[in-house]
N, C-alpha and C. Protein backbone atom coordinates (compact mmCIF):
# COMPACT_ATOMS: atom_id res chain seq x y z
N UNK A 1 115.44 34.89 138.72
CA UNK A 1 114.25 35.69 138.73
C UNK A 1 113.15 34.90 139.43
N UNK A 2 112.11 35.74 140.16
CA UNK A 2 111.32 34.99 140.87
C UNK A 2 110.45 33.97 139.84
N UNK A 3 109.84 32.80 139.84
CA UNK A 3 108.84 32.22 139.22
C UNK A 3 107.43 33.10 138.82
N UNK A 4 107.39 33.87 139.46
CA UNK A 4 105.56 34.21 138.59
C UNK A 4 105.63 36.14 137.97
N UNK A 5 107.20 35.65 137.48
CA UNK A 5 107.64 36.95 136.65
C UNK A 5 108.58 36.63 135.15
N UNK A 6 108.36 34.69 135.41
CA UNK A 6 108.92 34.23 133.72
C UNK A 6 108.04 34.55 132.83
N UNK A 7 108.79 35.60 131.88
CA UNK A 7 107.61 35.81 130.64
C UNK A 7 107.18 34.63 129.78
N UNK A 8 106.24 35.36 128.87
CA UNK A 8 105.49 34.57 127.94
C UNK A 8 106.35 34.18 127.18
N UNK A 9 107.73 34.98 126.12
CA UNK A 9 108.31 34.81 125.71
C UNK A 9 109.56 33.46 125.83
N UNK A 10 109.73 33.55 127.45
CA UNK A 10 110.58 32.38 128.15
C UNK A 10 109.63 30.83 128.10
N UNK A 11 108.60 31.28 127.97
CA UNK A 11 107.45 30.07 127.95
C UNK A 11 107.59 29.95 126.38
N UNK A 12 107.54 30.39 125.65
CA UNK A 12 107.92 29.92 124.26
C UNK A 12 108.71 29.57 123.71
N UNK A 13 109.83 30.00 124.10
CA UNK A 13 111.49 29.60 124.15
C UNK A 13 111.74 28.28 124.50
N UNK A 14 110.97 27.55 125.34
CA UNK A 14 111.33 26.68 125.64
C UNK A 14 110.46 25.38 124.84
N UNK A 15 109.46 26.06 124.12
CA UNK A 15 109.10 24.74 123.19
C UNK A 15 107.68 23.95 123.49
N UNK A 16 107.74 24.20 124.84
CA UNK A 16 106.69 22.94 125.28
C UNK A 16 105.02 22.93 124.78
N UNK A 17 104.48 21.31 124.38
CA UNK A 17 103.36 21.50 124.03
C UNK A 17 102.89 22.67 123.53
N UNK A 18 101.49 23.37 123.42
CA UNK A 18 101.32 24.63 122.26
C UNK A 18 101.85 25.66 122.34
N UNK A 19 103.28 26.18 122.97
CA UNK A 19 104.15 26.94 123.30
C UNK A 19 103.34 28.45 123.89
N UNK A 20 102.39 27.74 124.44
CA UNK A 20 101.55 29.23 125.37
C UNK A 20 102.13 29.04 126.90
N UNK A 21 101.83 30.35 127.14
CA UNK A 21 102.23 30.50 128.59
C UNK A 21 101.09 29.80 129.57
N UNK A 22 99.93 29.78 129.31
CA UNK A 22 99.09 28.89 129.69
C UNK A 22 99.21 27.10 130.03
N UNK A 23 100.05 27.13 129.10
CA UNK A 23 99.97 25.29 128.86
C UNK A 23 101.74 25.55 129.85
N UNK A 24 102.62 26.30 129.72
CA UNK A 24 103.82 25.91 130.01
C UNK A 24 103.71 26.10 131.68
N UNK A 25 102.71 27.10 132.57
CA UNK A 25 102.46 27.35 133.99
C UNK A 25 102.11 26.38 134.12
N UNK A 26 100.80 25.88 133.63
CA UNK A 26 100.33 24.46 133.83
C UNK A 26 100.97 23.47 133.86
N UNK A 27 102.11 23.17 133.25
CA UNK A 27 102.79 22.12 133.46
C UNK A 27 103.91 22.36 134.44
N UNK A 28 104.74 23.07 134.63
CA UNK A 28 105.43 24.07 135.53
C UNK A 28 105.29 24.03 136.60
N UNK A 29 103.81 24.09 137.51
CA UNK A 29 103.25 24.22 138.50
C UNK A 29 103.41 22.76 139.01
N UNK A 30 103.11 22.06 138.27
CA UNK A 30 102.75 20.28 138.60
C UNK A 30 104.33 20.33 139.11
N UNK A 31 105.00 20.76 137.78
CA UNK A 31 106.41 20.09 138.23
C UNK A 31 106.79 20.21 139.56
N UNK A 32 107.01 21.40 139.90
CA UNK A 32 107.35 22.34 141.09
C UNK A 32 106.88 22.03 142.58
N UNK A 33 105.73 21.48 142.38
CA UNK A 33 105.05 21.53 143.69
C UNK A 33 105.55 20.09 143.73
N UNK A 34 105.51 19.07 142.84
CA UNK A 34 106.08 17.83 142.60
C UNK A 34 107.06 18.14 143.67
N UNK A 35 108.28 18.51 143.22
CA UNK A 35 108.96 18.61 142.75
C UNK A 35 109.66 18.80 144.69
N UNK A 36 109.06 20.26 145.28
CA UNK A 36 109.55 20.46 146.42
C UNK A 36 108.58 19.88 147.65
N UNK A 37 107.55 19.11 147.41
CA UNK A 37 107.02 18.01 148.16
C UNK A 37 107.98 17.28 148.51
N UNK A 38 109.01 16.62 147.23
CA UNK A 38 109.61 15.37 147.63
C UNK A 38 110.73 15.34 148.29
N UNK A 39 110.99 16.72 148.69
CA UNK A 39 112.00 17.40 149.55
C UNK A 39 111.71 18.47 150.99
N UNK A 40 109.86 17.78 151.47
CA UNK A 40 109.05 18.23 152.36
C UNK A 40 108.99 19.92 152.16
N UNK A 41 108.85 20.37 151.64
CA UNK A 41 109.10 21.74 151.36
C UNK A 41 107.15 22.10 150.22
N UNK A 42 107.10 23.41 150.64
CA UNK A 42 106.50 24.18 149.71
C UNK A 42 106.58 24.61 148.60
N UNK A 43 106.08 24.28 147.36
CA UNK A 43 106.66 25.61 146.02
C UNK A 43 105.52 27.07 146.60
N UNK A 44 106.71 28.41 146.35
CA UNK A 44 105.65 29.15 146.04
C UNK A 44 106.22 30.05 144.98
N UNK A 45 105.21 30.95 144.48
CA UNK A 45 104.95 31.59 143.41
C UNK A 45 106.53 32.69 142.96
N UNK A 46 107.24 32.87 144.72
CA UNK A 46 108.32 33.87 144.15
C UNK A 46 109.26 33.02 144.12
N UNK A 47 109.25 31.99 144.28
CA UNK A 47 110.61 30.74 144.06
C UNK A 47 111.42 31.23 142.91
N UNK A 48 112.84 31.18 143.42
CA UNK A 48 113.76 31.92 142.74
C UNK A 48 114.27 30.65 141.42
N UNK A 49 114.09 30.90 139.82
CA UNK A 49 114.59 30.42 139.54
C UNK A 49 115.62 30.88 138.39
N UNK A 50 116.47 30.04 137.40
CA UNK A 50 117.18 30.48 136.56
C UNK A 50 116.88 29.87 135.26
N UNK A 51 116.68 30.90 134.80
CA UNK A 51 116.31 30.71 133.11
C UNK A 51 117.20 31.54 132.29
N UNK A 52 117.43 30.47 131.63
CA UNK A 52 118.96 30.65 130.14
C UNK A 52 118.16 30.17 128.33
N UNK A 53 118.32 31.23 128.00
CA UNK A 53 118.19 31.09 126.31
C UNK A 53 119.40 30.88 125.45
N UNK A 54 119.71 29.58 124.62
CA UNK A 54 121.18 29.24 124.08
C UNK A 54 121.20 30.15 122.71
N UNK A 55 121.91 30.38 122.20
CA UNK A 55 122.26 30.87 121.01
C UNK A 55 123.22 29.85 119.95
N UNK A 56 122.63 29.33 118.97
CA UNK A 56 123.15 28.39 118.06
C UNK A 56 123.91 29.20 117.62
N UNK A 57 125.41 28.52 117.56
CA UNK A 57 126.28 29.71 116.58
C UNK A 57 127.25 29.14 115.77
N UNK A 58 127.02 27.54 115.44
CA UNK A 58 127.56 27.09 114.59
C UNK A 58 126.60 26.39 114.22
């Protein structure tokens, strides 16, 4: 799914700091742009990514 269509819910799912979607873009963004700098590249906003929710079942 593109990046600036992960819900709020996927931002909570994952835990981080006050589990708002606010604090998880914010950190997200850093990563990303980090992230495809260090591979001379752009992040942008429809960057395709993949997000998985586990299900504990034992």
């Amino acid at each position: 799914m593109p990046y600036n269509l992960i819900t709020l819910e996927h931002a909570w799912h994952e835990g981080e700091g006050d589990r708002s979607y606010r604090y998880w873009k914010e950190v997200h963004d850093r990563f990303f742009c980090e992230e495809y700098k260090s591979v001379g590249k752009n992040f942008y906003e429809q960057a395709p990514m993949l997000c998985e929710v586990f299900e504990k079942i034992y």
